[in-house]
N, C-alpha and C. Protein backbone atom coordinates (compact mmCIF):
# COMPACT_ATOMS: atom_id res chain seq x y z
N UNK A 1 -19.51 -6.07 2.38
CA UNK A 1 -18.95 -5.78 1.06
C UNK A 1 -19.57 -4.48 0.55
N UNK A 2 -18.88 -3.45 0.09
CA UNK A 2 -19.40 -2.45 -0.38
C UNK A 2 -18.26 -1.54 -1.61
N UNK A 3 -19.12 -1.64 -2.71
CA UNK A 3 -18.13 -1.05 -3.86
C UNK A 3 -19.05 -0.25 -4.85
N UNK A 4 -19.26 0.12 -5.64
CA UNK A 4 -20.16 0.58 -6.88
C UNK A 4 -20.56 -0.30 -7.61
N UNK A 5 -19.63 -1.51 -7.47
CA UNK A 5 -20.19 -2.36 -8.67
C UNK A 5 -20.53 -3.49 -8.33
N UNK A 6 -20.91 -4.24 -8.20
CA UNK A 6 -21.49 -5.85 -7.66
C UNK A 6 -20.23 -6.87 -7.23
N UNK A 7 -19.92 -7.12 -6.02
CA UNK A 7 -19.20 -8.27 -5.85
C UNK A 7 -19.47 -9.35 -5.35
N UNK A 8 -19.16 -10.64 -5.77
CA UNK A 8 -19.64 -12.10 -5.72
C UNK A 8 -19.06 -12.12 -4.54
N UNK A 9 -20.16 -12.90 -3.57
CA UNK A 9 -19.90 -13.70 -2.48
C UNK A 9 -19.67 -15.08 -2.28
N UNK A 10 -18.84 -15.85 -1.43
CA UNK A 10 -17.70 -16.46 -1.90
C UNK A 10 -19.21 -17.93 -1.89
N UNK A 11 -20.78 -17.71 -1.60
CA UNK A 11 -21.34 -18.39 -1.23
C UNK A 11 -21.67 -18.10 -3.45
N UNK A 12 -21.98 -17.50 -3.72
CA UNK A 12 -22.06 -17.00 -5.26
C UNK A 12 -20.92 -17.57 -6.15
N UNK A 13 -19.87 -17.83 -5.69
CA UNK A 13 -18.78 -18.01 -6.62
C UNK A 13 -18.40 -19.50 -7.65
N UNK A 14 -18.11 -19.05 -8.27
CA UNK A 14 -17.45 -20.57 -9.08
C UNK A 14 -16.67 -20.92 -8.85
N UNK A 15 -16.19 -22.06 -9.32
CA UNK A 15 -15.03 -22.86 -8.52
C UNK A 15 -13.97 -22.15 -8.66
N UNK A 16 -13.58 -21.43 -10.13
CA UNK A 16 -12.23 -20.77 -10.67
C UNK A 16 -12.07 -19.69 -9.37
N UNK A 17 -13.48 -19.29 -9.22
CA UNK A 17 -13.58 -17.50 -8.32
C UNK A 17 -12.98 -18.20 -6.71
N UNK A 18 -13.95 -19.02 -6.35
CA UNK A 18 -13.10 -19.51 -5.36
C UNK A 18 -11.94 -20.27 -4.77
N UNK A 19 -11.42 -20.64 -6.11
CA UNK A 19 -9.89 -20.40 -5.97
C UNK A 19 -8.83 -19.94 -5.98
N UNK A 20 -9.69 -18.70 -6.78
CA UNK A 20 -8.61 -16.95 -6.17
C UNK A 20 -9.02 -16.38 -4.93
N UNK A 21 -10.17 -16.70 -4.69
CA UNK A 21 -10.52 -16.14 -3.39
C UNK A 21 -9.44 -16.54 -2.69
N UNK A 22 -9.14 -18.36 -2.46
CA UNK A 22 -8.85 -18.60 -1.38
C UNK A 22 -7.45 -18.28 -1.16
N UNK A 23 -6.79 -17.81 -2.38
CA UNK A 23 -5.19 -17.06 -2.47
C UNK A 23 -5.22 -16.07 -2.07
N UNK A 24 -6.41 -15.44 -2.27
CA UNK A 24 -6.78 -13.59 -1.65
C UNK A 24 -7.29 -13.68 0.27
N UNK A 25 -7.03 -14.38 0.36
CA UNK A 25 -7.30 -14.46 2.03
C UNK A 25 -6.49 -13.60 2.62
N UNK A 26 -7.12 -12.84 3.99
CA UNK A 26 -5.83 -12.29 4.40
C UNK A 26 -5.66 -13.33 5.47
N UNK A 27 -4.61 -12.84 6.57
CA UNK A 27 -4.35 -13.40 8.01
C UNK A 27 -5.67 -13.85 9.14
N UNK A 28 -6.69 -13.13 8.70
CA UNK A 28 -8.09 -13.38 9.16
C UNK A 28 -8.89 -14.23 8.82
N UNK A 29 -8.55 -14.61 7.24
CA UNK A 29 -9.02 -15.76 7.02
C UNK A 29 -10.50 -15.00 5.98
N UNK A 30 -10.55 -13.86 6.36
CA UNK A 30 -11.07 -13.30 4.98
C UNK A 30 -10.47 -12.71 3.52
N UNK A 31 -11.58 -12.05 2.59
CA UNK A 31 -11.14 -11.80 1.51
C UNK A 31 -11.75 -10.09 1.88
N UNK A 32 -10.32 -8.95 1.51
CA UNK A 32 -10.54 -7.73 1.92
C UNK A 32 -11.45 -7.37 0.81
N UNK A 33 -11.92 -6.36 0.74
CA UNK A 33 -13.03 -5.82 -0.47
C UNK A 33 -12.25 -5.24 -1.40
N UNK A 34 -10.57 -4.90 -0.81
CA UNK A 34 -9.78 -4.57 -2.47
C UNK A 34 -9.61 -5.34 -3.60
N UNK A 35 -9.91 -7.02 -2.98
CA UNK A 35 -9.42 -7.48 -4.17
C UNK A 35 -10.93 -8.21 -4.37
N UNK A 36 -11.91 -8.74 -3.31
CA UNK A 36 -13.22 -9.24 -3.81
C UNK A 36 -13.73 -7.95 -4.79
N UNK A 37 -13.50 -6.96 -4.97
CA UNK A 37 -14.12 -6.15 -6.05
C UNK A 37 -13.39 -6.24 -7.96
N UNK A 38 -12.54 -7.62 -7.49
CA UNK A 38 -12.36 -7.48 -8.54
C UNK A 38 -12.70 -9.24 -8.92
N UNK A 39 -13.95 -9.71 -8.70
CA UNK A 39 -14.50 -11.16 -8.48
C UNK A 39 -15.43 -11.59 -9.67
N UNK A 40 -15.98 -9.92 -10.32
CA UNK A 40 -16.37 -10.60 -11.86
C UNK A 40 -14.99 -10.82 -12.78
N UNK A 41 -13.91 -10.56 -12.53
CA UNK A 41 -12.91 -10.82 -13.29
C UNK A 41 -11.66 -11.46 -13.42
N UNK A 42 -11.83 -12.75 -12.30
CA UNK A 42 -11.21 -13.13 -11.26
C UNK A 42 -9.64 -13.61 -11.73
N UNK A 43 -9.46 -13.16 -13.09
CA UNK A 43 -7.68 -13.15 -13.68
C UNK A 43 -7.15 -11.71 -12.90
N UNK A 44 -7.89 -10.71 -12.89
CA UNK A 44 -7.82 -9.30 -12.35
C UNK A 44 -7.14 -9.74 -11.01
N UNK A 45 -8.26 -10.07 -10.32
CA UNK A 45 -7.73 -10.62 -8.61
C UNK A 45 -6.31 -11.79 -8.82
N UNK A 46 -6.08 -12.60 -9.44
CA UNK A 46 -5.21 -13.04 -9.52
C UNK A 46 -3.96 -12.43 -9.62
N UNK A 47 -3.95 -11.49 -10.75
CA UNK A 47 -3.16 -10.69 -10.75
C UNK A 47 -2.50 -9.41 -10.09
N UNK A 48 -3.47 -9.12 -9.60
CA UNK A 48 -3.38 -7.83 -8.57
C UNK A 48 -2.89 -8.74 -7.09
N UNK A 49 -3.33 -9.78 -6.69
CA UNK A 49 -2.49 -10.69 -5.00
C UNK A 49 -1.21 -10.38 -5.43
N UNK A 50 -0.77 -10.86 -6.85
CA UNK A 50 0.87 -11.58 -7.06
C UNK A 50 1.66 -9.88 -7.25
N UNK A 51 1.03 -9.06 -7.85
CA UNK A 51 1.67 -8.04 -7.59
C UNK A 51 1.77 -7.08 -6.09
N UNK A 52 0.58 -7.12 -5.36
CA UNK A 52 0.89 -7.26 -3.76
C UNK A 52 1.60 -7.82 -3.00
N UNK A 53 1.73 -9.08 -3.23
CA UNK A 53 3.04 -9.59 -2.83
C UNK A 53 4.25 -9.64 -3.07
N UNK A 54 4.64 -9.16 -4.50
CA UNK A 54 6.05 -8.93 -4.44
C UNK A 54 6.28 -7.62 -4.42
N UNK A 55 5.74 -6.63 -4.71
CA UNK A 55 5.67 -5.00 -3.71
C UNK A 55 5.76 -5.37 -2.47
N UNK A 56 4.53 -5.84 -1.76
CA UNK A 56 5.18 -5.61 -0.22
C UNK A 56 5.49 -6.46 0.47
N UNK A 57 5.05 -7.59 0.19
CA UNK A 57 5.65 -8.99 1.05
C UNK A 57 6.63 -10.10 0.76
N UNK A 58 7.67 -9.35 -0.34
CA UNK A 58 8.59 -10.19 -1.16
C UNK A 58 9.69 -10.52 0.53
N UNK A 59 10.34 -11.82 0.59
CA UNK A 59 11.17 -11.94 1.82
C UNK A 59 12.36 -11.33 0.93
N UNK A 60 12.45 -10.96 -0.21
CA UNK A 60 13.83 -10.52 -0.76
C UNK A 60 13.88 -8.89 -0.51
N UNK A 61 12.94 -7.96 -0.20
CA UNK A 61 12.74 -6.82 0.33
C UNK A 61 13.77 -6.81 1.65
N UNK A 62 14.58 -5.45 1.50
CA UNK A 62 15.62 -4.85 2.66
C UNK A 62 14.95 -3.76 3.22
N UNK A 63 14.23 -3.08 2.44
CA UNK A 63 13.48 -1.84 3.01
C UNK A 63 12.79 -2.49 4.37
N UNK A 64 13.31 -1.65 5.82
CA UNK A 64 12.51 -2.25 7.11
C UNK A 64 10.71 -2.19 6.54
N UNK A 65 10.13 -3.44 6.94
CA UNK A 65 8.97 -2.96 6.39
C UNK A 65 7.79 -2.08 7.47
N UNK A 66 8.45 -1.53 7.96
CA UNK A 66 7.72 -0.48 9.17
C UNK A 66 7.71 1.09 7.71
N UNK A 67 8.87 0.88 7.11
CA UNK A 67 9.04 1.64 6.02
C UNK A 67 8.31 1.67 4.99
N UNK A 68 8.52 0.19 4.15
CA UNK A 68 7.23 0.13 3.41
C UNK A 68 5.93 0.56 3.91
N UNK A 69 5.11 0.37 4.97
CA UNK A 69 3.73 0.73 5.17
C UNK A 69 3.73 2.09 5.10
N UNK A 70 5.32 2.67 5.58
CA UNK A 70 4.79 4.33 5.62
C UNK A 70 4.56 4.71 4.46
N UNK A 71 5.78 4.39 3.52
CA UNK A 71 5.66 5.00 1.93
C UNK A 71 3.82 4.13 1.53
N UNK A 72 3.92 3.58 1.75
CA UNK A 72 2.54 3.06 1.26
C UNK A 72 1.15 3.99 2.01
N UNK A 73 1.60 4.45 3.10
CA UNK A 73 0.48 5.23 4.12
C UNK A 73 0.59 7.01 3.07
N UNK A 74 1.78 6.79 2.80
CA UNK A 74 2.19 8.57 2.77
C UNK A 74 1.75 8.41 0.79
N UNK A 75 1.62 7.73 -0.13
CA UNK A 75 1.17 7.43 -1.09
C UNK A 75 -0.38 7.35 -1.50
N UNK A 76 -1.24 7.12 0.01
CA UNK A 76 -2.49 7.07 0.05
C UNK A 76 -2.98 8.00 0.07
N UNK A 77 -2.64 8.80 1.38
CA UNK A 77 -2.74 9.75 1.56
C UNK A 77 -2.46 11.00 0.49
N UNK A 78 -1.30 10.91 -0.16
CA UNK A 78 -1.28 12.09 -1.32
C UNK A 78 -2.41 11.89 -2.36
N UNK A 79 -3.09 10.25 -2.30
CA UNK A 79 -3.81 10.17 -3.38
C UNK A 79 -5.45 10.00 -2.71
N UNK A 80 -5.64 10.51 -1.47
CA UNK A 80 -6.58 10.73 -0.62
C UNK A 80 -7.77 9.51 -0.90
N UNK A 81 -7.21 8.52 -0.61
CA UNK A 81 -7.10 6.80 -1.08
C UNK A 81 -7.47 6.42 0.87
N UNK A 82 -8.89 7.11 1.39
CA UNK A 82 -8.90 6.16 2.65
C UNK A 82 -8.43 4.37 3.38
N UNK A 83 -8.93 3.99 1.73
CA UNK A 83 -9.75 2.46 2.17
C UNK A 83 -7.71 1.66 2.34
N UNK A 84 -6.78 2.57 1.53
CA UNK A 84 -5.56 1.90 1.59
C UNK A 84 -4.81 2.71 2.99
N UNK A 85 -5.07 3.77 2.88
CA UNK A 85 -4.81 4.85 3.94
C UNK A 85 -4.82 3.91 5.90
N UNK A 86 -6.09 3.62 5.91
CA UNK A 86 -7.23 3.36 7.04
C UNK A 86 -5.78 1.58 7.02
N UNK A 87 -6.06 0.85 6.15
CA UNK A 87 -4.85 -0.08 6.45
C UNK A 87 -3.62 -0.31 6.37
N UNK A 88 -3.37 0.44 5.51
CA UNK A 88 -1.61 0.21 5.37
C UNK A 88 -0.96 1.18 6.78
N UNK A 89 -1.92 2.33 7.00
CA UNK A 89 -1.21 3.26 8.50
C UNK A 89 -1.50 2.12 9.68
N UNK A 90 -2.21 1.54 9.71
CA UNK A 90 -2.82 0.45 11.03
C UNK A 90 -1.33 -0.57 11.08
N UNK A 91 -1.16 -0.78 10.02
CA UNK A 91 0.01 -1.60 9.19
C UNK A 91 1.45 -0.88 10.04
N UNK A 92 1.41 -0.19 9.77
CA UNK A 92 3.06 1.00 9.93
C UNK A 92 2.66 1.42 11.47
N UNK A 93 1.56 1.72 12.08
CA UNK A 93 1.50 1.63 13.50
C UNK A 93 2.06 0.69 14.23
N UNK A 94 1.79 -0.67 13.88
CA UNK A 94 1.64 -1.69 14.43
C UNK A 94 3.25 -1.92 14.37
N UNK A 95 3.73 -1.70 12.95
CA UNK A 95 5.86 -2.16 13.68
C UNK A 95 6.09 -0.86 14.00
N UNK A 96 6.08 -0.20 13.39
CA UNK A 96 6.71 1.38 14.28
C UNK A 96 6.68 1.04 15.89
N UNK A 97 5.44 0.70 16.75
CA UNK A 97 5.57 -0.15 17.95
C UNK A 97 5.83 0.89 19.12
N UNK A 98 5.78 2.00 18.44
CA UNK A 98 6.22 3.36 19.48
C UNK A 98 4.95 4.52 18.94
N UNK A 99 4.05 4.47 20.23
CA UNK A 99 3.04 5.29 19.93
C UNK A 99 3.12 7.08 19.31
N UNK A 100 4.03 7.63 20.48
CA UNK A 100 4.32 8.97 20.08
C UNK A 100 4.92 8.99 18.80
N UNK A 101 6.29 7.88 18.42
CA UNK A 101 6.13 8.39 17.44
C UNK A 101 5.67 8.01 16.03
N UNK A 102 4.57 7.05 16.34
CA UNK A 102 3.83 7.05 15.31
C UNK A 102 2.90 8.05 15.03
N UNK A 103 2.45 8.51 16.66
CA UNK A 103 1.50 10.34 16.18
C UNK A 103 2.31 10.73 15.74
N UNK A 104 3.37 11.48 15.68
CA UNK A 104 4.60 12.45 15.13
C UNK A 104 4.74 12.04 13.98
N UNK A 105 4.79 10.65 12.98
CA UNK A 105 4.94 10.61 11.75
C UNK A 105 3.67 10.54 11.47
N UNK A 106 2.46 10.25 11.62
CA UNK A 106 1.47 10.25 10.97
C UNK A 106 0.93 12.01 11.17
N UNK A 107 1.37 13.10 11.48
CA UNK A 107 0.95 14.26 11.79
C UNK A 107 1.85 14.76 10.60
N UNK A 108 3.21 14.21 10.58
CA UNK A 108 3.54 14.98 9.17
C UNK A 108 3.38 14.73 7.81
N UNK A 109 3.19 12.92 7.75
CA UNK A 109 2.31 12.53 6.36
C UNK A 109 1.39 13.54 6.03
N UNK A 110 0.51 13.49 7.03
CA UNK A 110 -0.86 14.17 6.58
C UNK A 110 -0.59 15.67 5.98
N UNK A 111 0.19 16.06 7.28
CA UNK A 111 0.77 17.73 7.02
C UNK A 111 1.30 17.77 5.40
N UNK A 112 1.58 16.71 5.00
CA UNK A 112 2.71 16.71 4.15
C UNK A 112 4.16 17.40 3.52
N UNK A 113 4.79 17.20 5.27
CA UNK A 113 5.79 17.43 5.89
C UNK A 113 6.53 16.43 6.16
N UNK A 114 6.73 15.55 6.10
CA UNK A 114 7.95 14.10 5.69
C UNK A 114 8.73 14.81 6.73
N UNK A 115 9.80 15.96 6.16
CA UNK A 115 10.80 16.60 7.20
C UNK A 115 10.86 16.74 8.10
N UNK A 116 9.12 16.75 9.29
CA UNK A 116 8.60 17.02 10.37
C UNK A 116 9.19 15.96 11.33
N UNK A 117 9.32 14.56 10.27
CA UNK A 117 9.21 13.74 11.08
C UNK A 117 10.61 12.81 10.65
N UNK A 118 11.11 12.89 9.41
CA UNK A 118 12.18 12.04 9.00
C UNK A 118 13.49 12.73 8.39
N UNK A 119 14.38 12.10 8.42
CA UNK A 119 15.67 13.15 7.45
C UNK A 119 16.33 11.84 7.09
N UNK A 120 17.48 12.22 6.19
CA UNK A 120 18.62 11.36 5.18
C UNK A 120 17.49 10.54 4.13
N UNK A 121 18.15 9.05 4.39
CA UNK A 121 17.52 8.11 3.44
C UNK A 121 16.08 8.03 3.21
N UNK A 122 14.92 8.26 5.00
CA UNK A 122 13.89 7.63 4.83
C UNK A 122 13.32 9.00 4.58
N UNK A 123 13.86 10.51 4.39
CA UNK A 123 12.88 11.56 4.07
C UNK A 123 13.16 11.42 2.43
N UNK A 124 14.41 10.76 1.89
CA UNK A 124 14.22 11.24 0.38
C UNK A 124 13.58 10.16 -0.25
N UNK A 125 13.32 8.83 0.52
CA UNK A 125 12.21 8.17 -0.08
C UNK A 125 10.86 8.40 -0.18
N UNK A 126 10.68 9.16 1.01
CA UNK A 126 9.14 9.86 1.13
C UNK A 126 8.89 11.38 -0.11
N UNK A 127 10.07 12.05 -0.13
CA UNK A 127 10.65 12.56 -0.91
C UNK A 127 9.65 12.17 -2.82
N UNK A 128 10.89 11.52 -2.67
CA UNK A 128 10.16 10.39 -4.19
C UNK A 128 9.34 10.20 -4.02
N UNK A 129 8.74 9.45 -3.26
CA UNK A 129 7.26 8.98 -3.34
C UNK A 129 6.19 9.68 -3.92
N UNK A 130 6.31 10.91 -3.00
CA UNK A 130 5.58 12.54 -3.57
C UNK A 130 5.82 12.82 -4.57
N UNK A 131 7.25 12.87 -5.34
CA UNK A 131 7.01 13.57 -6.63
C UNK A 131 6.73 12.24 -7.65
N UNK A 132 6.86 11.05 -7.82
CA UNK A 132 6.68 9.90 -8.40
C UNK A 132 4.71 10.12 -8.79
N UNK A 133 4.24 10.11 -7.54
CA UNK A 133 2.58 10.25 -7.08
C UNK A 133 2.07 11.34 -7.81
N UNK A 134 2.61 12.48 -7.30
CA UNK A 134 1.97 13.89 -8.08
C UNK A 134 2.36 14.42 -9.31
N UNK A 135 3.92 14.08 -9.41
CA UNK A 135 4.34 14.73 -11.04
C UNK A 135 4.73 13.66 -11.54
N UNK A 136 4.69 12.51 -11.94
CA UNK A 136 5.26 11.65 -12.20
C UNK A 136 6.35 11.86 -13.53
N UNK A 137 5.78 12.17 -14.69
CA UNK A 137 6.42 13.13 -15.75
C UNK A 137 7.51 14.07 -15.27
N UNK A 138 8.12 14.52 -14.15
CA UNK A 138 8.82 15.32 -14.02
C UNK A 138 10.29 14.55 -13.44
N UNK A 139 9.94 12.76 -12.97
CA UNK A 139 11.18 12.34 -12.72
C UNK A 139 12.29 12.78 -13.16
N UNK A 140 12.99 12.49 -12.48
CA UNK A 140 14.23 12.82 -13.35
C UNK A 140 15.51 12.21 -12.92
N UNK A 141 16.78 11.56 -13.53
CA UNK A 141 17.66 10.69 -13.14
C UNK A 141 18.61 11.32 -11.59
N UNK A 142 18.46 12.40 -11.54
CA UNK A 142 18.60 13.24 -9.97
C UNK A 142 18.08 12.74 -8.76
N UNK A 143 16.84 12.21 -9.60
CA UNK A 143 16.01 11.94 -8.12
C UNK A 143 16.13 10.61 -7.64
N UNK A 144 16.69 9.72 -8.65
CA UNK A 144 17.66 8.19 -8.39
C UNK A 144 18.69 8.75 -7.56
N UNK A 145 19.84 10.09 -8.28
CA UNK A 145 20.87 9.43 -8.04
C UNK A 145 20.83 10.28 -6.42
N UNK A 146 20.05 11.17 -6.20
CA UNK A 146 19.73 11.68 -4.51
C UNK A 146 19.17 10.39 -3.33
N UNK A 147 18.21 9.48 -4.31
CA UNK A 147 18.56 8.30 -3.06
C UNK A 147 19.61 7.78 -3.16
N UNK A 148 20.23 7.66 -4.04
CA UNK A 148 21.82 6.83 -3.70
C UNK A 148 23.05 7.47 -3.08
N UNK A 149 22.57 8.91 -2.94
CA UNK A 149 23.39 10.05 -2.04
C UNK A 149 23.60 9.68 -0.52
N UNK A 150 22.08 9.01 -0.60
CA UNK A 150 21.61 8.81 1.17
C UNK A 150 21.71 7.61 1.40
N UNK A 151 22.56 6.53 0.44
CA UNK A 151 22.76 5.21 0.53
C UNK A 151 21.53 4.65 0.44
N UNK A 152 20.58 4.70 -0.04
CA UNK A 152 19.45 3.43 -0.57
C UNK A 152 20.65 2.98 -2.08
N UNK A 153 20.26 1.79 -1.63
CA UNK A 153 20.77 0.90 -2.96
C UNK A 153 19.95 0.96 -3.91
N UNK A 154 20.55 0.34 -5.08
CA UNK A 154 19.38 0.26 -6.47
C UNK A 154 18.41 -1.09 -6.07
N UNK A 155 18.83 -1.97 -5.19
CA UNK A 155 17.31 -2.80 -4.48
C UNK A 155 16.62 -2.17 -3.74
N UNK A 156 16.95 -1.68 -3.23
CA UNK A 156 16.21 -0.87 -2.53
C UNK A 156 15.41 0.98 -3.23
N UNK A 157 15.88 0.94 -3.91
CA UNK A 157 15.34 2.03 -5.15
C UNK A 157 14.22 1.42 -5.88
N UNK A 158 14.44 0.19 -6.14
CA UNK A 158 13.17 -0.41 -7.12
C UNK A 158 12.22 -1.08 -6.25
N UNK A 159 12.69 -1.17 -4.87
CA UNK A 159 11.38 -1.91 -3.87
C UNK A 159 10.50 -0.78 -3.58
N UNK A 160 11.39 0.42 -3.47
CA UNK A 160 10.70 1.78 -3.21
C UNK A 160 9.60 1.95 -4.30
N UNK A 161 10.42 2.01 -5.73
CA UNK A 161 9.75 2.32 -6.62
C UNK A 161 8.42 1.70 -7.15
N UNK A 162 8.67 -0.08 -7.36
CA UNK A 162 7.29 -0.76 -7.04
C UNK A 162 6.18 -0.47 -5.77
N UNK A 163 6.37 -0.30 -4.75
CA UNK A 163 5.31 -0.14 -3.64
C UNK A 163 4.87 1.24 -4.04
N UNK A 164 5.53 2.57 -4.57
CA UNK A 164 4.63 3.54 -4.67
C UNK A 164 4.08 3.40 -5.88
N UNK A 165 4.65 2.56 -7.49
CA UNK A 165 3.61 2.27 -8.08
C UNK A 165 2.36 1.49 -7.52
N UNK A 166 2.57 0.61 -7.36
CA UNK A 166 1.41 -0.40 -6.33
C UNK A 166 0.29 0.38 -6.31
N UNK A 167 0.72 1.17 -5.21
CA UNK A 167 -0.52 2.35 -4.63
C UNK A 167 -0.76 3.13 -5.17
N UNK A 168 -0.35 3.75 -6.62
CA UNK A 168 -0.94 4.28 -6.92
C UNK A 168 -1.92 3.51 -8.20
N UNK A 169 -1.72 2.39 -7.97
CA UNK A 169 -2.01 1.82 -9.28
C UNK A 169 -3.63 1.26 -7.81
N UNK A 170 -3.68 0.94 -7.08
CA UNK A 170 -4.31 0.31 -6.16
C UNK A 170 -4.99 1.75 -5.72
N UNK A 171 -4.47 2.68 -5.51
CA UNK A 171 -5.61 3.69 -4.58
C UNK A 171 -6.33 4.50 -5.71
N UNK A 172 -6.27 3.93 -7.28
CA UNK A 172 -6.91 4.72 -8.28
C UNK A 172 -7.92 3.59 -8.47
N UNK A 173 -8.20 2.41 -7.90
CA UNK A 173 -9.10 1.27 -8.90
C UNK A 173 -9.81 1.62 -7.35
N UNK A 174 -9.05 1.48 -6.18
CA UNK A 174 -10.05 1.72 -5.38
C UNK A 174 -11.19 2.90 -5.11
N UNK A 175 -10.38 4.22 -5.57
CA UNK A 175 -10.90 5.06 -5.53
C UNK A 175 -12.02 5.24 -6.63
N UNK A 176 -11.73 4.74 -7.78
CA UNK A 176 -12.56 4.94 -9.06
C UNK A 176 -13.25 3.74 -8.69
N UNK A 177 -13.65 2.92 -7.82
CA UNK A 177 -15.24 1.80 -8.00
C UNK A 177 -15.50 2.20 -6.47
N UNK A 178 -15.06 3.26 -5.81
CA UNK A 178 -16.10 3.69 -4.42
C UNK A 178 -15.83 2.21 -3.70
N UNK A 179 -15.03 1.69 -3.54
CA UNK A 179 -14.43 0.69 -2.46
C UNK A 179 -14.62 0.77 -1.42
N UNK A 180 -15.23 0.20 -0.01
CA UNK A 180 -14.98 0.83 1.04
C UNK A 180 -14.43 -0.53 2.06
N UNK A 181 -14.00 -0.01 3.17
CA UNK A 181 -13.94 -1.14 4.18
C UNK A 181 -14.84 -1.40 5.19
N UNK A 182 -16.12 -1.51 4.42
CA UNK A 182 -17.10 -2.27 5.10
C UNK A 182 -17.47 -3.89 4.45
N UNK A 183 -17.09 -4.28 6.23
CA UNK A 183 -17.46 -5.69 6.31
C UNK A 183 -15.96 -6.23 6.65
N UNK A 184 -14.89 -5.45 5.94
CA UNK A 184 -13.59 -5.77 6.15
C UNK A 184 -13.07 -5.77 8.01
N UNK A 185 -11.84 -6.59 7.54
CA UNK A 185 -11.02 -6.29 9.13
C UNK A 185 -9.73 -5.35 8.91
N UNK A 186 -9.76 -4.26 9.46
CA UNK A 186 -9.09 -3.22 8.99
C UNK A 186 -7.24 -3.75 9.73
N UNK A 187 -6.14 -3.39 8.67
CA UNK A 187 -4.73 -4.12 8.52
C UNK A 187 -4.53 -5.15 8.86
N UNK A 188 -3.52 -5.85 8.55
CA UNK A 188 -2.77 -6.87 8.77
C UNK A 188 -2.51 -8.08 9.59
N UNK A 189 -2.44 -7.00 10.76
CA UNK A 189 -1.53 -7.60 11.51
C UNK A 189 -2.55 -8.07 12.79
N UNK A 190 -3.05 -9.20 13.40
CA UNK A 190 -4.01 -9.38 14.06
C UNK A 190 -3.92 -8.53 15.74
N UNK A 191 -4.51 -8.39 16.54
CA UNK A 191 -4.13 -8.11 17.85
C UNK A 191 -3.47 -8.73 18.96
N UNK A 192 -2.54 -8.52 18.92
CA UNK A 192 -1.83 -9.68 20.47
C UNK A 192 -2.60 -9.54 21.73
């Protein structure tokens, strides 16, 4: 466990704490340090799982979610957010499922070149993402109606739109309490 500020271990916890813990589990059967850092306040952690899950793990989501992890990888990255960076890309490796071209999209995230690597629908979501992240104030109803140019639907506009709030709402609490992924098991998805 490692953060700036003190987090309870689940051997430390009260009954309430360890019954958000045990909702905050991942697939490993641990609790990641994004959300045990929020264990003195454990309505916080409650709240922050249920909005993780319907950002990225709602079954009502159409966005392929090889997609979601990218916008979520390419969101970290603009907000130079390792600890979400380091898992959500492990995340988008793992279905992408094609090595080269997961180097090839993860070379233009970084580049922050989207174009390098994507065009139509999935570059003007990456598109948004960027200007949502960096100018947010500068939206503008254009930049809706350009994903609906490229056929994203308006479900698919607001799944977009929640996951890059998410992260940025997630790679600023992480970033502002020095979060790290030590002790953690870095993404998702276990090893076959």
């Amino acid at each position: 466990m490692s953060a700036w500020i003190k987090m309870i271990s689940d051997e430390d916890a009260n009954e309430d704490l360890l019954n958000i813990l045990e909702l905050s589990r991942t697939p490993h059967g641990t609790v990641d340090n994004v959300m045990r850092v929020h264990s003195l306040r454990p309505n916080t952690m409650r709240g922050h799982m249920v909005l993780y899950q319907a950002a990225l793990h709602d079954g009502a989501n159409t966005l392929p979610t090889w997609l979601q992890e990218t916008i979520s990888s390419y969101v970290s990255i603009l907000n130079n957010c390792n600890y979400s960076l380091d898992n959500h890309w492990s995340n988008a490796r793992h279905l992408i499922a094609n090595e080269p071209r997961a180097i090839e999209i993860e070379r233009a995230l970084k580049g922050r070149r989207p174009q390098d690597a994507f065009s139509g629908a999935e570059l003007a979501l990456l598109n948004y993402a960027e200007k949502l992240t960096l100018m947010p104030s500068e939206i503008i109803k254009s930049d809706v109606d350009n994903l609906k140019a490229e056929g994203v639907d308006d479900g698919q506009i607001l799944e977009a739109n929640q996951i890059i709030s998410y992260f940025n709402y997630v790679n600023r609490s992480l970033n502002g309490l020095g979060v790290s992924t030590d002790g953690d098991t870095i993404g998702y998805y276990t090893d076959d």
